[in-house]
Protein backbone atom coordinates (compact mmCIF):
# COMPACT_ATOMS: atom_id res chain seq x y z
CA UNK A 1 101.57 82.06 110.26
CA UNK A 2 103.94 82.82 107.86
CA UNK A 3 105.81 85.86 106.43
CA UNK A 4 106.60 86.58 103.10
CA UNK A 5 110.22 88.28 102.17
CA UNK A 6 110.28 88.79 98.47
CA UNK A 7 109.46 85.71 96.47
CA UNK A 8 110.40 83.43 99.39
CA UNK A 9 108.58 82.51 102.25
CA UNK A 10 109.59 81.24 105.84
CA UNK A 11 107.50 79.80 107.96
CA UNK A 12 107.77 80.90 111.57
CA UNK A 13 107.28 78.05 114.34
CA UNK A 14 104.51 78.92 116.69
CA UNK A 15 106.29 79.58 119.63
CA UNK A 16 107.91 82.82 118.10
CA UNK A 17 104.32 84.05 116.91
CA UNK A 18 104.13 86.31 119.73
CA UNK A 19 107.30 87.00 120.02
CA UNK A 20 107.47 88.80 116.25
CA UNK A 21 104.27 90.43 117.03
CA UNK A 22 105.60 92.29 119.95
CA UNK A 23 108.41 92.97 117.88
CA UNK A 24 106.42 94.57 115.25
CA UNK A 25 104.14 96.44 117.61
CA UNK A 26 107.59 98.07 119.20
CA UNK A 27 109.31 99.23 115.97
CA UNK A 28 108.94 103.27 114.57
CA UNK A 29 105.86 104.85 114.27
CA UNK A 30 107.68 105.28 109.91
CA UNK A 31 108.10 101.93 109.94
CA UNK A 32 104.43 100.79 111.20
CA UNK A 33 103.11 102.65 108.42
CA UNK A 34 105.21 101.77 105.54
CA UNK A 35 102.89 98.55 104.45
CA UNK A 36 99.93 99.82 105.06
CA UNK A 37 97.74 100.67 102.22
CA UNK A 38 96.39 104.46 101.14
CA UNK A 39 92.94 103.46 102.73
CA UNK A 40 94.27 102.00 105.89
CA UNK A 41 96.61 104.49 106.52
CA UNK A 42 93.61 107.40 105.51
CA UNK A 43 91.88 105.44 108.99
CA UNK A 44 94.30 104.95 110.63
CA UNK A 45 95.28 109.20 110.47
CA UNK A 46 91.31 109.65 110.70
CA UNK A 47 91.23 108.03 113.90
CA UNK A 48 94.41 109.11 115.83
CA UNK A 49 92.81 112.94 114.66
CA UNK A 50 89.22 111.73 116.15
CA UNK A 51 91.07 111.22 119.41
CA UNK A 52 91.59 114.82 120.07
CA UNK A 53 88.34 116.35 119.07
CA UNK A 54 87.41 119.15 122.13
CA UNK A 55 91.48 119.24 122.94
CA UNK A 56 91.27 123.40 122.82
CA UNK A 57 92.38 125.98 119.87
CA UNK A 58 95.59 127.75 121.43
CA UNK A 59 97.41 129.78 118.77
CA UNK A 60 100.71 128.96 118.42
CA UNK A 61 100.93 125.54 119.55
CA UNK A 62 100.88 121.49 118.21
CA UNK A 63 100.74 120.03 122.33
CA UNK A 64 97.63 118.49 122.94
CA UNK A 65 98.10 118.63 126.45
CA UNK A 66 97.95 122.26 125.77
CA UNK A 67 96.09 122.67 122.44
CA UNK A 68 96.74 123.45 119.22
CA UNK A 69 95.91 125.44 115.91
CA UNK A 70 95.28 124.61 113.08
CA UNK A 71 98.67 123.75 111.76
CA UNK A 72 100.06 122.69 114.89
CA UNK A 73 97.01 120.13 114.76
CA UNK A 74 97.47 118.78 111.03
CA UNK A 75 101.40 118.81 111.68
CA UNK A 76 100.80 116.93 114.85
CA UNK A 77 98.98 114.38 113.42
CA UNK A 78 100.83 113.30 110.44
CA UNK A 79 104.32 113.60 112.07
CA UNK A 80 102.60 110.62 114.60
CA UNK A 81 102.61 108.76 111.46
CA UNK A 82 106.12 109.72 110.44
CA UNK A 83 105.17 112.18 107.99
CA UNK A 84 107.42 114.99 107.73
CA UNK A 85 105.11 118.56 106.85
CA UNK A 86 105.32 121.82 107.91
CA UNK A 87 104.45 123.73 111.31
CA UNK A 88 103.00 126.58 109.49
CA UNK A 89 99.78 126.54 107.31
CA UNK A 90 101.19 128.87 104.63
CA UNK A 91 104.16 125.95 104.18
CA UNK A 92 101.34 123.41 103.23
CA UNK A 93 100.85 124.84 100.15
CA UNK A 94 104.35 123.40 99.08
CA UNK A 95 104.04 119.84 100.37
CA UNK A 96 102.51 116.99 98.64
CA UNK A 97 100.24 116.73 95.50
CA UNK A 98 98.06 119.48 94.75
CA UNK A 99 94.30 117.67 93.97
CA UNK A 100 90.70 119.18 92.80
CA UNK A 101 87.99 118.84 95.74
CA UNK A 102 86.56 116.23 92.95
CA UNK A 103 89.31 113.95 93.59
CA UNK A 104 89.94 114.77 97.32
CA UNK A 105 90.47 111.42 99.68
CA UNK A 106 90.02 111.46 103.22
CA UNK A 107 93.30 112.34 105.08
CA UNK A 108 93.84 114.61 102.04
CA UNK A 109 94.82 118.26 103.56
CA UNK A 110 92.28 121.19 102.74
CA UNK A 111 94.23 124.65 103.12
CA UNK A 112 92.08 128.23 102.99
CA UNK A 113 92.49 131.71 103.62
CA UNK A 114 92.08 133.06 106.95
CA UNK A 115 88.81 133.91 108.83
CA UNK A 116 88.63 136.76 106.04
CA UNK A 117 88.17 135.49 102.81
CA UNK A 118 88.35 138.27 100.44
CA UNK A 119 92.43 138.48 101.36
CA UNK A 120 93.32 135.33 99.49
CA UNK A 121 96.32 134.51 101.86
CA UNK A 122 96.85 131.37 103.55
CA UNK A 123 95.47 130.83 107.12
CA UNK A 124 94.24 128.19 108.14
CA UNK A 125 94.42 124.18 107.34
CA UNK A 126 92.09 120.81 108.10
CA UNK A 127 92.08 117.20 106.90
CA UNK A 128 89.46 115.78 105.01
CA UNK A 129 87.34 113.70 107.39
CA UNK A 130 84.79 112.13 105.34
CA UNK A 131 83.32 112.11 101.50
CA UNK A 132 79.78 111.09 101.15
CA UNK A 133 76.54 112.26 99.17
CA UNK A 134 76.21 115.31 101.54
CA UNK A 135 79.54 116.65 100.43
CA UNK A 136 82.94 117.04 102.28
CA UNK A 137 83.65 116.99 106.10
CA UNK A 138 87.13 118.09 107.88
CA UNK A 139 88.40 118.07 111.13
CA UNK A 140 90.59 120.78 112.25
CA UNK A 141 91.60 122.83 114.80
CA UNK A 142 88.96 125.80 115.10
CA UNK A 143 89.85 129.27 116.23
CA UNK A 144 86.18 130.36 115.90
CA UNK A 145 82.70 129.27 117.77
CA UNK A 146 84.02 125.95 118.32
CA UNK A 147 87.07 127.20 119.50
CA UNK A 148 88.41 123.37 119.66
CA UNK A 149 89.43 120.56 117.53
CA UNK A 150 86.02 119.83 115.30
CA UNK A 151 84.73 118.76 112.48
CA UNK A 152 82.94 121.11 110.06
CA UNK A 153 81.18 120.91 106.94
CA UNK A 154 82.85 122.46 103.83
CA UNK A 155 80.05 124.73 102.68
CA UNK A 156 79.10 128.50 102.89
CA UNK A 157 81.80 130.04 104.84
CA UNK A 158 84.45 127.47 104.33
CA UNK A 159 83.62 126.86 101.03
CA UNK A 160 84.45 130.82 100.35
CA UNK A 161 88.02 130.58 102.01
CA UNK A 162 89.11 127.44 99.96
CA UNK A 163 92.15 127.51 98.29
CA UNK A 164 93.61 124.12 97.47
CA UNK A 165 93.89 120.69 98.60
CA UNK A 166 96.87 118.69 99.09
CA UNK A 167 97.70 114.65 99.18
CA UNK A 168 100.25 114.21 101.51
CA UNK A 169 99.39 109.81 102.46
C-alpha cells in the first residue's frame, strides 16, 4: 500500500496499514469527503438519504429520531457530509449553482413552490434520486399522502410546482 503526497510517494510498512486506516475512518465527516469524486460523493449522499426513507414528515424539524420536513431533511443530509446549506427551503434558492432539469445530477437539489402551485413561492425542497429513461426521481421529505421521507416521480403535480434546481456536491 502506498500513499501518494504530491509528486512523492512513501511507502507505508505493513504493520501500520491498519493503523492509517482507522485513522482515516476516525477523521471529520469534511474531511472524509474532500477526495471523493462528484459521483461517489452523489452515492454516497444518495445512500445516507435512502437510510431514512418512512422516518415521518414533522414540520419544523431536521431530527430523525423525530422527523423532519422537507428542508430539515435536505439540510440534514448534506450537513452529514459537511456541507454547509440552509434550514429553510426558501434559503436554497441562494446556495449553489443554479442548473436546467436537462443537466440535473443526482444529489442535485430540486426546489418548488408549495402544495399550491399557482403562488410561485418557495415551499418545499428534494434531492434528485435517480436519472434514467423514465425521467427524474427525488427523495424528500413529504408532507402529503406519504406523509414520510419518499421518493416521488417528478411529473404531473410536481412537475407544476418546479422552480429551479440547484448543485450544491
Amino acid at each position: 500500500m502506498s500513499a501518494t503526497v504530491g509528486k512523492a510517494q512513501t511507502i507505508i510498512p505493513a504493520q501500520y496499514h491498519e493503523l492509517i486506516k482507522k485513522l482515516v475512518n476516525n477523521l471529520p465527516k469534511e474531511d472524509k469527503s474532500l477526495n471523493n469524486s462528484p459521483a461517489k460523493q452523489s452515492e454516497s449522499l444518495i445512500d445516507f438519504a435512502k437510510s431514512m426513507l418512512g422516518i415521518p414528515y414533522r414540520y419544523a424539524t431536521s431530527n430523525p429520531k423525530v422527523g423532519f420536513d422537507c428542508s430539515g431533511f435536505v439540510s440534514y443530509v448534506f450537513s452529514n457530509f459537511g456541507f454547509k446549506v440552509p434550514r429553510s427551503s426558501r434559503e436554497f434558492s441562494y446556495v449553489g449553482k443554479e442548473t436546467s432539469l436537462e443537466n440535473a445530477k443526482v444529489g442535485d437539489v430540486l426546489i418548488f413552490t408549495g402544495s399550491n402551485s399557482r403562488i410561485r413561492r418557495i415551499g418545499h425542497v428534494g434531492i434528485v434520486y435517480s436519472i434514467d429513461e423514465n425521467g427524474i426521481k427525488f427523495i424528500h421529505a413529504s408532507s402529503g399522502k406519504a406523509h414520510q421521507v419518499t421518493i416521488t416521480d417528478l411529473d404531473g403535480h410536481y412537475k407544476a410546482r418546479f422552480m429551479k434546481i440547484v448543485s450544491i456536491l
